[in-house]
N, C-alpha and C. Protein backbone atom coordinates (compact mmCIF):
# COMPACT_ATOMS: atom_id res chain seq x y z
N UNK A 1 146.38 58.59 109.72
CA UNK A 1 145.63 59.81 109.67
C UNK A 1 146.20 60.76 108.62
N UNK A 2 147.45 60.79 108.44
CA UNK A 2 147.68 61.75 107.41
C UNK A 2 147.47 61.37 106.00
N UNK A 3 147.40 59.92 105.53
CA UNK A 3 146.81 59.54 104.31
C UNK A 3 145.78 60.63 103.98
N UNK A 4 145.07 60.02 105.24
CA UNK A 4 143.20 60.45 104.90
C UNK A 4 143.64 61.97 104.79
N UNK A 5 144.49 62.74 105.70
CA UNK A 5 144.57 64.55 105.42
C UNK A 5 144.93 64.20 104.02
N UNK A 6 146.25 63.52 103.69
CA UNK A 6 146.50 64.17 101.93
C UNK A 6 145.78 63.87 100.69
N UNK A 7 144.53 62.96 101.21
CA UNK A 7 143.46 62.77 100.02
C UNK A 7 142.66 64.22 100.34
N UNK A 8 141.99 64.29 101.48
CA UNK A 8 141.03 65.46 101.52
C UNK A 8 141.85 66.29 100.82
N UNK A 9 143.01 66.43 101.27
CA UNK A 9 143.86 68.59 100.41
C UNK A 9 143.81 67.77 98.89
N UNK A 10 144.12 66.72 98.38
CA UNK A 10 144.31 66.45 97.00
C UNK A 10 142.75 66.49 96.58
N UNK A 11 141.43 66.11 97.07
CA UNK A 11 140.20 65.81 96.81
C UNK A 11 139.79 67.75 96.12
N UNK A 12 140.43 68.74 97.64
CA UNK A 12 140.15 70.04 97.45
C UNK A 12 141.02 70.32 96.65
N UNK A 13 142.17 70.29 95.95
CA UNK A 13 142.78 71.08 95.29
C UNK A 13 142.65 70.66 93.79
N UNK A 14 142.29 69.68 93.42
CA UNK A 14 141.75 69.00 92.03
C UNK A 14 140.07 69.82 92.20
N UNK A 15 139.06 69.89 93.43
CA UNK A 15 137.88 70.73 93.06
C UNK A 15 138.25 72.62 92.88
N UNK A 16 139.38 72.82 93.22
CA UNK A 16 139.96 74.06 92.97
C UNK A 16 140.15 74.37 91.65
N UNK A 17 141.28 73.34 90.88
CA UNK A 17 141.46 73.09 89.67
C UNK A 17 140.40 73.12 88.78
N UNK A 18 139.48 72.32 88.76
CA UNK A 18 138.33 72.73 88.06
C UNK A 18 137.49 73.84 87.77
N UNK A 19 137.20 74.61 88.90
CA UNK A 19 136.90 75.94 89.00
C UNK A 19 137.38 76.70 88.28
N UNK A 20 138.69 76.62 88.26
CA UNK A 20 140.01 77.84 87.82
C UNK A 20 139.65 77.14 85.83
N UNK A 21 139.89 76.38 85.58
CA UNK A 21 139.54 75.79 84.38
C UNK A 21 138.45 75.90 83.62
N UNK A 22 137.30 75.92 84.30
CA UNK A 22 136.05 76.58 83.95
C UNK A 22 136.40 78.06 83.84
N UNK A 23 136.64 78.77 84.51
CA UNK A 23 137.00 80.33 84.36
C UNK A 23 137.56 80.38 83.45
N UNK A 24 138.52 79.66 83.44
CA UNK A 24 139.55 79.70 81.95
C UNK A 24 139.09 79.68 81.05
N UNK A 25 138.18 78.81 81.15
CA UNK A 25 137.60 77.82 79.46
C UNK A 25 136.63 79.16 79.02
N UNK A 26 136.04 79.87 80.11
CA UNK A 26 135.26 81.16 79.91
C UNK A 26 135.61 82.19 79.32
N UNK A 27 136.69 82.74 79.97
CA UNK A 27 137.34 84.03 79.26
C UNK A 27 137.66 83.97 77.89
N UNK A 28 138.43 82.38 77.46
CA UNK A 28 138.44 82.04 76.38
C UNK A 28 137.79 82.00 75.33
N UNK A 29 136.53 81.34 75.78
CA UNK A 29 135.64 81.21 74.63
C UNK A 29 134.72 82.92 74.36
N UNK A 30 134.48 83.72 75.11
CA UNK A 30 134.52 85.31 74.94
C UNK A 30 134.83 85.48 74.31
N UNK A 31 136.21 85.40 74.40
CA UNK A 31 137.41 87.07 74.21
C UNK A 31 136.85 86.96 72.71
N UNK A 32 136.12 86.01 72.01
CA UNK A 32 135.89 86.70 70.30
C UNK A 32 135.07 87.71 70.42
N UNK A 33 133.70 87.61 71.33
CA UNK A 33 132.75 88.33 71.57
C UNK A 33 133.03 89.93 71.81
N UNK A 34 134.25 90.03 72.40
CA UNK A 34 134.66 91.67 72.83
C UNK A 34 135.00 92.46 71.54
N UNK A 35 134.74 93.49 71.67
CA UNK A 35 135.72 94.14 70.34
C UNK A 35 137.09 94.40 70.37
N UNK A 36 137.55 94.44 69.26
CA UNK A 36 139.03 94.49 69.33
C UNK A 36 139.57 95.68 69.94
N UNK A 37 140.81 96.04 70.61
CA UNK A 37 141.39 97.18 71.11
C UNK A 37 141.08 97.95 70.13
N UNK A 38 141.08 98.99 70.69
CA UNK A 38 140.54 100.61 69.46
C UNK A 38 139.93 100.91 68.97
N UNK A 39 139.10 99.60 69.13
CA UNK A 39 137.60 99.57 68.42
C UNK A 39 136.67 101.44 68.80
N UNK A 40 136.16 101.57 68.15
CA UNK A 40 135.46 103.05 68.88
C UNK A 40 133.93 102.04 69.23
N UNK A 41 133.63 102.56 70.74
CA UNK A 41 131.87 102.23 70.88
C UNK A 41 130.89 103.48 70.07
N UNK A 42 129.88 102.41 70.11
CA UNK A 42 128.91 103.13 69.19
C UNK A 42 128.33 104.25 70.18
N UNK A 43 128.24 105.51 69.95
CA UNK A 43 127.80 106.52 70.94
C UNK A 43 126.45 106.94 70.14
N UNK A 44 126.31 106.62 69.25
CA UNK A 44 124.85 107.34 68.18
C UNK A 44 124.05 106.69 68.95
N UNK A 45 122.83 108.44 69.64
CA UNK A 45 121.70 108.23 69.88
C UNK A 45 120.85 107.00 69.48
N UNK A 46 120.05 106.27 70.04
CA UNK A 46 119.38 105.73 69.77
C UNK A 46 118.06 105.95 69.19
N UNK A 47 117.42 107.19 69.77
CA UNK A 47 116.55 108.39 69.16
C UNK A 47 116.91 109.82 68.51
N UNK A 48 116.73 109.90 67.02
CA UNK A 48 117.08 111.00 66.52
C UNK A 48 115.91 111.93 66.83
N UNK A 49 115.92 113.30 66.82
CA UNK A 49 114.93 114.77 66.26
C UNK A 49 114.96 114.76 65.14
N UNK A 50 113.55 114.81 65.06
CA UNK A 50 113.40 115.06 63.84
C UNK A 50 112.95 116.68 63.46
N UNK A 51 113.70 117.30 62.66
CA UNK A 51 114.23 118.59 62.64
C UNK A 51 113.35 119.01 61.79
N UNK A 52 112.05 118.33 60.69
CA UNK A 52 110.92 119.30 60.50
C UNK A 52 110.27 120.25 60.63
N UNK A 53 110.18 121.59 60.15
CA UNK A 53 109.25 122.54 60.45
C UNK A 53 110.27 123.65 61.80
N UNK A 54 111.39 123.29 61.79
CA UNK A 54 113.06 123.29 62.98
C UNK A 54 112.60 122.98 64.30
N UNK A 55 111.86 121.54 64.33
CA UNK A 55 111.84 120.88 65.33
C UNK A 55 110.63 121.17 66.00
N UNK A 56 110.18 121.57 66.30
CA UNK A 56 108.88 122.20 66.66
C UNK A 56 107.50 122.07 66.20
N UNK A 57 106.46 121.46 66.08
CA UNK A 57 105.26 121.69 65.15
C UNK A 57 104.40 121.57 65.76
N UNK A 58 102.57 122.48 65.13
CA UNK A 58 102.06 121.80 66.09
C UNK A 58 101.69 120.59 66.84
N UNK A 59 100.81 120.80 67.70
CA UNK A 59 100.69 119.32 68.02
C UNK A 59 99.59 119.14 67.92
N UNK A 60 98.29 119.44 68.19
CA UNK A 60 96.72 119.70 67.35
C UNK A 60 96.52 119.11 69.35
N UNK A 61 95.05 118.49 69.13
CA UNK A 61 94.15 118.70 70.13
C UNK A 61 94.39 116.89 70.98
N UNK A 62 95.29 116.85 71.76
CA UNK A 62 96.13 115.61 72.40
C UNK A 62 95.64 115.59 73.87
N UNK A 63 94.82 116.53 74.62
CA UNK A 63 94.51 116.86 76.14
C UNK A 63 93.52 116.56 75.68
N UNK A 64 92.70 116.54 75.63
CA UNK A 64 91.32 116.13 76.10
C UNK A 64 90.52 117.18 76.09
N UNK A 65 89.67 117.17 76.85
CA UNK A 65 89.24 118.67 77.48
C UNK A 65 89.86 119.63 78.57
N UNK A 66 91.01 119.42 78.77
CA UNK A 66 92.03 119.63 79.99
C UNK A 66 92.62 120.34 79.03
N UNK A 67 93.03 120.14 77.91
CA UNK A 67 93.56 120.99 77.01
C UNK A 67 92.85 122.21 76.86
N UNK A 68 93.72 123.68 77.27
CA UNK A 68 93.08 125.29 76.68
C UNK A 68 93.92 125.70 75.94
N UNK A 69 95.34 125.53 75.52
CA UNK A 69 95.72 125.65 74.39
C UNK A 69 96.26 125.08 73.53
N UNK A 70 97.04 125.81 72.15
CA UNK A 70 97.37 125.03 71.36
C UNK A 70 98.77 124.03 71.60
N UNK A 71 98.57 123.28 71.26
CA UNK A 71 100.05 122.30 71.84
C UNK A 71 101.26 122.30 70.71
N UNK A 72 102.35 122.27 71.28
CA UNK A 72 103.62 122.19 70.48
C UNK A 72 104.32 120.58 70.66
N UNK A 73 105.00 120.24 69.50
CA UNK A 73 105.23 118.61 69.43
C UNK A 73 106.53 118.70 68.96
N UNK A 74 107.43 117.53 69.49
CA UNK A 74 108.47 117.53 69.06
C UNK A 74 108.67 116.10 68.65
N UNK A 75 109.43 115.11 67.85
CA UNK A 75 109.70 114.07 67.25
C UNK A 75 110.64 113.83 66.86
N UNK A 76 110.78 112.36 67.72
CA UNK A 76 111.93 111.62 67.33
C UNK A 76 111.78 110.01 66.68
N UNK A 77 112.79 109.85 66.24
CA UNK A 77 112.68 108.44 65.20
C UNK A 77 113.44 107.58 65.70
N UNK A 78 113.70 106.00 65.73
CA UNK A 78 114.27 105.45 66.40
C UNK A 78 115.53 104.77 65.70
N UNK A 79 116.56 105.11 65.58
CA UNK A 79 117.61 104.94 64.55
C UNK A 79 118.07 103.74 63.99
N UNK A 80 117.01 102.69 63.98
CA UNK A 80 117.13 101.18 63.85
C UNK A 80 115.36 100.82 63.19
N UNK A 81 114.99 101.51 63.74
CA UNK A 81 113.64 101.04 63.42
C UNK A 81 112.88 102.61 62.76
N UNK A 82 112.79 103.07 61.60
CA UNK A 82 112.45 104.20 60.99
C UNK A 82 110.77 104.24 61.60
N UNK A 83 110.17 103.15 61.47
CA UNK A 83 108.51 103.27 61.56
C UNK A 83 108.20 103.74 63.22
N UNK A 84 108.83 103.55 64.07
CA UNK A 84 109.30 103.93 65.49
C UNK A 84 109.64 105.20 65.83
N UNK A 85 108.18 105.89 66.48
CA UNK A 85 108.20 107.26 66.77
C UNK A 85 108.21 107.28 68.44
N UNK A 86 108.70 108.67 68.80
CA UNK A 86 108.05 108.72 70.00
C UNK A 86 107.71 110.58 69.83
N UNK A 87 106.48 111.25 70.11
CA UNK A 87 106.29 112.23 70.17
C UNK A 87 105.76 112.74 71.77
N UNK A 88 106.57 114.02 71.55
CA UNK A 88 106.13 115.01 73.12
C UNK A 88 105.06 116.12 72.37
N UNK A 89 104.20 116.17 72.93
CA UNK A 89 103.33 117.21 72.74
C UNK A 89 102.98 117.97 74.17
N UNK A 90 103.47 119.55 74.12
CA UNK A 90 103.12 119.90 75.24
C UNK A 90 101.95 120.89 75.25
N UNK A 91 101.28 121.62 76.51
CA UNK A 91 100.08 122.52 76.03
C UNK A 91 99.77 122.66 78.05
N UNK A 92 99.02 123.43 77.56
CA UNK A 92 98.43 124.65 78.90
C UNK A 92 97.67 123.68 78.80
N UNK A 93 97.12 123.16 80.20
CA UNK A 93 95.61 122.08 80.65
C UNK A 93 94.66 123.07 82.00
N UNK A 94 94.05 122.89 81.76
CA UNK A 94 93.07 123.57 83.67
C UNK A 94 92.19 122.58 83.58
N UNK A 95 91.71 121.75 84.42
CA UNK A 95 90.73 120.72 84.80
C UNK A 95 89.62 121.71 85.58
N UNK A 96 89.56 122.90 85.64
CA UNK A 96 88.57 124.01 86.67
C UNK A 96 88.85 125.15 85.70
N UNK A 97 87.85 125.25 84.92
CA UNK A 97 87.86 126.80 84.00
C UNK A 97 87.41 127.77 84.85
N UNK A 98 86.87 127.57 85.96
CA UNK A 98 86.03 128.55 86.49
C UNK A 98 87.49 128.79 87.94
N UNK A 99 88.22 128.02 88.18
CA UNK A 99 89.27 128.09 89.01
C UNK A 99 90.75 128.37 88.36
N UNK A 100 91.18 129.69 88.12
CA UNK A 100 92.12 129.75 87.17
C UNK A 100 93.91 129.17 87.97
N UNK A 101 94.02 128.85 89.30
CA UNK A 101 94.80 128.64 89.87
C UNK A 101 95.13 127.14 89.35
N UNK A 102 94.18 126.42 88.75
CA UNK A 102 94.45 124.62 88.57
C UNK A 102 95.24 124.84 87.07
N UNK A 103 95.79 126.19 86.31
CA UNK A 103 96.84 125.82 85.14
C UNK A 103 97.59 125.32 85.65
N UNK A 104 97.73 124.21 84.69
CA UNK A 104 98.95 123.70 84.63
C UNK A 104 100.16 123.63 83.02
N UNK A 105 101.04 123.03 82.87
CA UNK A 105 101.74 122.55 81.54
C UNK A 105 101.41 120.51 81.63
N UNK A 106 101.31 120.76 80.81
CA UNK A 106 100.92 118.69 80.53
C UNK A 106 101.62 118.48 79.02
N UNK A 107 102.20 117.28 79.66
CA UNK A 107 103.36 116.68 78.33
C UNK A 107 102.26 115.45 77.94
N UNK A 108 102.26 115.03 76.74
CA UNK A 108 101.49 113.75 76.26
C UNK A 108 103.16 113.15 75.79
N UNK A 109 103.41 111.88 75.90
CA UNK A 109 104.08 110.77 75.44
C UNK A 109 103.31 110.36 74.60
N UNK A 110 103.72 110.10 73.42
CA UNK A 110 102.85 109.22 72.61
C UNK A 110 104.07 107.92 71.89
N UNK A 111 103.98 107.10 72.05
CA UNK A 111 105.17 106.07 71.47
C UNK A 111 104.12 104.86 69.90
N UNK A 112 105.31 105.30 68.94
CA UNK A 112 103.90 104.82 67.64
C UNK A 112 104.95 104.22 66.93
N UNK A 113 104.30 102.70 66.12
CA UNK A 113 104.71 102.15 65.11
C UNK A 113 103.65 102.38 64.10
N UNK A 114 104.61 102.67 62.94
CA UNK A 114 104.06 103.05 61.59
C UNK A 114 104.36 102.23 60.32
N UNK A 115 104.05 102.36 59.35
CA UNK A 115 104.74 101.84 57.98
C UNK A 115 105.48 102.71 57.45
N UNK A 116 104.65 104.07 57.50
CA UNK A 116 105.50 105.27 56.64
C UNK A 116 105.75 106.05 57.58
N UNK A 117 106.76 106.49 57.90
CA UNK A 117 107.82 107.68 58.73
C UNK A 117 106.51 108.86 58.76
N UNK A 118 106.41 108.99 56.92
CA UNK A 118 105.74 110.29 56.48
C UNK A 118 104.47 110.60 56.55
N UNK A 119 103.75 109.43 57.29
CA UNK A 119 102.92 109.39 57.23
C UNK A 119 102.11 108.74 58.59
N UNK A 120 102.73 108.96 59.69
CA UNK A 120 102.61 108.07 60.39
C UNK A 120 101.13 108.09 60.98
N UNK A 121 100.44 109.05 61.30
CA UNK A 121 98.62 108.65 61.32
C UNK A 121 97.73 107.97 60.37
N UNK A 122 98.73 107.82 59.02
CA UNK A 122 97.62 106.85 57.88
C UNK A 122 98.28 105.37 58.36
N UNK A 123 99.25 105.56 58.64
CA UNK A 123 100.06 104.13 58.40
C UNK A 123 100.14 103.48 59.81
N UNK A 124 99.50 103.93 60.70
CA UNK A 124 99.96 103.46 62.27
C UNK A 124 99.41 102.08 62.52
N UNK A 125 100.75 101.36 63.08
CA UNK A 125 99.88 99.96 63.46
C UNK A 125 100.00 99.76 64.86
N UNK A 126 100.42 100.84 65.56
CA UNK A 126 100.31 100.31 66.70
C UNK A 126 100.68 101.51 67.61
N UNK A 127 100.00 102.14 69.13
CA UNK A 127 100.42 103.39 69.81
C UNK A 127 100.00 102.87 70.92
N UNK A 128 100.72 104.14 71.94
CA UNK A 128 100.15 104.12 73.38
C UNK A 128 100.59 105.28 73.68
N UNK A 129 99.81 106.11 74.64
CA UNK A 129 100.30 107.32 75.11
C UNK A 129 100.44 107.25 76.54
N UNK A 130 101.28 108.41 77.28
CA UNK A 130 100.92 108.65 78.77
C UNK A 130 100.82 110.00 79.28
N UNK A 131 100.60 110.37 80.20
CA UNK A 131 100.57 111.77 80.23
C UNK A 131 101.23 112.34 81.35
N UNK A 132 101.61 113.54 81.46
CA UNK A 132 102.60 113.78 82.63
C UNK A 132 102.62 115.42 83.18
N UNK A 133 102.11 115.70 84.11
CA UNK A 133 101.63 117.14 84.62
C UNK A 133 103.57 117.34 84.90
N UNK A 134 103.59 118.90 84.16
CA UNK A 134 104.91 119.32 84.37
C UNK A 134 105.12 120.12 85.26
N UNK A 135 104.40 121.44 85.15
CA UNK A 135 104.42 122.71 86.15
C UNK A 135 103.17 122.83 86.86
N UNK A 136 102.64 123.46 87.72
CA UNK A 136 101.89 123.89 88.45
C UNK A 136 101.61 125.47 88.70
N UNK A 137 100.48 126.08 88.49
CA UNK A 137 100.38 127.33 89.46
C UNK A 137 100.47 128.29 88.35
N UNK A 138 100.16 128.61 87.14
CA UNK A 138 100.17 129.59 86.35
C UNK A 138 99.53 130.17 86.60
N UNK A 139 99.36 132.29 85.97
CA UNK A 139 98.41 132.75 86.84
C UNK A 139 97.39 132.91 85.56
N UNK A 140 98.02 132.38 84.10
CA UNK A 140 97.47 132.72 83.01
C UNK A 140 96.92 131.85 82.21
N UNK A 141 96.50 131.44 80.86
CA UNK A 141 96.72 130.44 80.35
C UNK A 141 97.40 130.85 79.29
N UNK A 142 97.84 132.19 78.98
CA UNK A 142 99.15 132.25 78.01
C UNK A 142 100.49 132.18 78.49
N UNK A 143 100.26 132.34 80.07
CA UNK A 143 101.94 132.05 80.08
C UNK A 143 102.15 130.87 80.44
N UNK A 144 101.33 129.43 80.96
CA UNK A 144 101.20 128.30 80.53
C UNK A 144 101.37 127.98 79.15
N UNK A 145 100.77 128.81 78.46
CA UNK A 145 101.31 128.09 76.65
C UNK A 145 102.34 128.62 76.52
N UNK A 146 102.87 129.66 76.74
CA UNK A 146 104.86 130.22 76.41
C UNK A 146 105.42 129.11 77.10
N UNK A 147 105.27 129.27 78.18
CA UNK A 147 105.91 127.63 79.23
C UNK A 147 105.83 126.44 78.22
N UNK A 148 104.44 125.85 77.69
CA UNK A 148 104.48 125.06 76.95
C UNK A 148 105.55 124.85 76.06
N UNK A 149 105.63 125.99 75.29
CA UNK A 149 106.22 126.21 74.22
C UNK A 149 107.40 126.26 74.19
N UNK A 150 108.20 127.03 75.11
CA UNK A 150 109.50 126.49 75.44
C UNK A 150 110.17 125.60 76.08
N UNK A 151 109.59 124.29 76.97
CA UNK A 151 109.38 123.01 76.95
C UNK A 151 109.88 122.30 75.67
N UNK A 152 109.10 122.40 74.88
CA UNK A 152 108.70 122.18 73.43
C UNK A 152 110.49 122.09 73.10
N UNK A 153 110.68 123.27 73.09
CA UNK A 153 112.12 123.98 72.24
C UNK A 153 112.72 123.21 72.97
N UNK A 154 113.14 122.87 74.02
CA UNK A 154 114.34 122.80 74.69
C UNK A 154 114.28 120.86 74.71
N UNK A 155 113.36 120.64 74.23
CA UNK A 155 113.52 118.95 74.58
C UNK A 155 114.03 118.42 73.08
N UNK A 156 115.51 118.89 73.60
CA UNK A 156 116.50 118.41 72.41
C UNK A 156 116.41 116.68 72.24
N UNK A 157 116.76 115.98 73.42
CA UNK A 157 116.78 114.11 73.03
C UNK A 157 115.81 113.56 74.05
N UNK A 158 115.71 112.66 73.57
CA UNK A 158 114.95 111.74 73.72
C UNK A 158 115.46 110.43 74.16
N UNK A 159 115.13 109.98 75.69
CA UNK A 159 115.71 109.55 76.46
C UNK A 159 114.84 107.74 76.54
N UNK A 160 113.79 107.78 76.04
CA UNK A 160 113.23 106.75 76.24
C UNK A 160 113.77 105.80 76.38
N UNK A 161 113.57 104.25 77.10
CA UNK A 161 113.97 103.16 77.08
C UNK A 161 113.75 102.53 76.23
N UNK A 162 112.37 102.79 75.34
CA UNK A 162 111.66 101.80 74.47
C UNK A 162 111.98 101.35 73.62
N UNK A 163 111.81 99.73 73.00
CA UNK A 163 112.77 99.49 72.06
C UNK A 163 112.48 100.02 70.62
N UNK A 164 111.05 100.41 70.62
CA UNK A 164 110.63 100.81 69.30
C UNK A 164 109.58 99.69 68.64
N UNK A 165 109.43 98.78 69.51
CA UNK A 165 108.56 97.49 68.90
C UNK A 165 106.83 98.00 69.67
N UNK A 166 106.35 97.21 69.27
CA UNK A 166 104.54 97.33 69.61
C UNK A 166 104.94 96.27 70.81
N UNK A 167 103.53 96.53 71.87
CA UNK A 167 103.60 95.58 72.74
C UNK A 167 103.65 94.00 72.06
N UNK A 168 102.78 94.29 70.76
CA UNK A 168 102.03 93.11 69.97
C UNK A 168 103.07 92.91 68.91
N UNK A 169 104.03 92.57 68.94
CA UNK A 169 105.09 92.59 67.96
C UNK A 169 104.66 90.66 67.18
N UNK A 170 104.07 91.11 66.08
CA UNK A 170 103.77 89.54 65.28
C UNK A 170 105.40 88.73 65.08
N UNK A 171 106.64 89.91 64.76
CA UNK A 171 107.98 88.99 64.68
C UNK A 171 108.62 88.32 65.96
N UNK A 172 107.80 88.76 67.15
CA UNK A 172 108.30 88.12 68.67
C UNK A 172 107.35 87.17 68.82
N UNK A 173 105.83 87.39 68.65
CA UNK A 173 104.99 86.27 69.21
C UNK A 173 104.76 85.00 68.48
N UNK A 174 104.20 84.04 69.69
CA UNK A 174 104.64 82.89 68.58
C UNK A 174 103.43 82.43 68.19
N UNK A 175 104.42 81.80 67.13
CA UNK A 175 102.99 81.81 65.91
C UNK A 175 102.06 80.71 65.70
N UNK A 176 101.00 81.19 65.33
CA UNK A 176 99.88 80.44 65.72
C UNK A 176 99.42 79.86 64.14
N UNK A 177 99.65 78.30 63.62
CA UNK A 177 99.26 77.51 62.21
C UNK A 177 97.90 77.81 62.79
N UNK A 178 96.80 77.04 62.09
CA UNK A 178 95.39 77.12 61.39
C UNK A 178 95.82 75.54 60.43
């Protein structure tokens, strides 16, 4: 009987061994992958402001008919991908003109690939927007647009996840001969 015990502990301690060896063989083949001690990590935003006009511009007519005033826009660029926008446009909305209690502030997301930075409504190949009720309960629709407006000012970065690609990215999908 003790044969058979010192094969089983030798059977388990050679499947131990292996384990530990694989781990090994792991860390090993890594450690190039890590950066070297002292390395500094990259902390640069992934989305810059774009500081045009000092950050602020308008934003033209982005609500719909929910929109009653003028909207303010702010823009950022995606620091890898220049054609890669994402713009906030904010503005006073009332869905009830005749009910002045339904002001609100409404943010538009708009996320856009372009060709030209400078140009990005001639050159756009690709957008999507969303929309997002901010405040509630104004008693005005100018102090909904000051609200707007300082919204506007204060949305220093830009937090998005997005990578900056189109849903429809032709360099990801696969490609189709003829």
């Amino acid at each position: 009987m003790s044969i058979v015990r010192q094969l089983a502990q030798a059977v388990l301690l050679l499947g131990l061994l292996s384990h530990v060896a694989r781990l090994l063989h792991a860390a090993i083949s890594h450690s190039d992958q890590q950066p070297p001690q002292g390395a500094t990590v990259d902390r640069q935003p992934t989305w810059t402001r774009v500081q045009r006009g000092g950050g602020v511009l308008p934003g033209g007519d982005v609500g719909g008919d929910a929109q009653v005033s003028e909207s303010f826009s702010v823009r950022f660029h995606h620091r890898d991908r220049p054609g890669a926008l994402v713009t906030y446009c904010y503005y006073a909305a009332d869905v009830d003109l005749e009910d002045l209690t339904t002001i609100y502030v409404e943010r538009q997301t708009e996320y856009l690939v372009c060709t030209d930075p400078d140009d990005p409504g001639g050159t756009e190949v690709w957008s999507d927007s969303r929309y997002t009720t901010l405040h509630r309960g104004f008693d005005t629709v100018q102090a909904a647009t000051a609200a707007a407006k300082r919204a506007a000012e204060a949305h220093l970065v830009c937090d998005e996840s997005w990578s900056g690609r189109s849903a429809w990215d032709p360099s990801t999908s696969p490609r189709c001969d003829r």
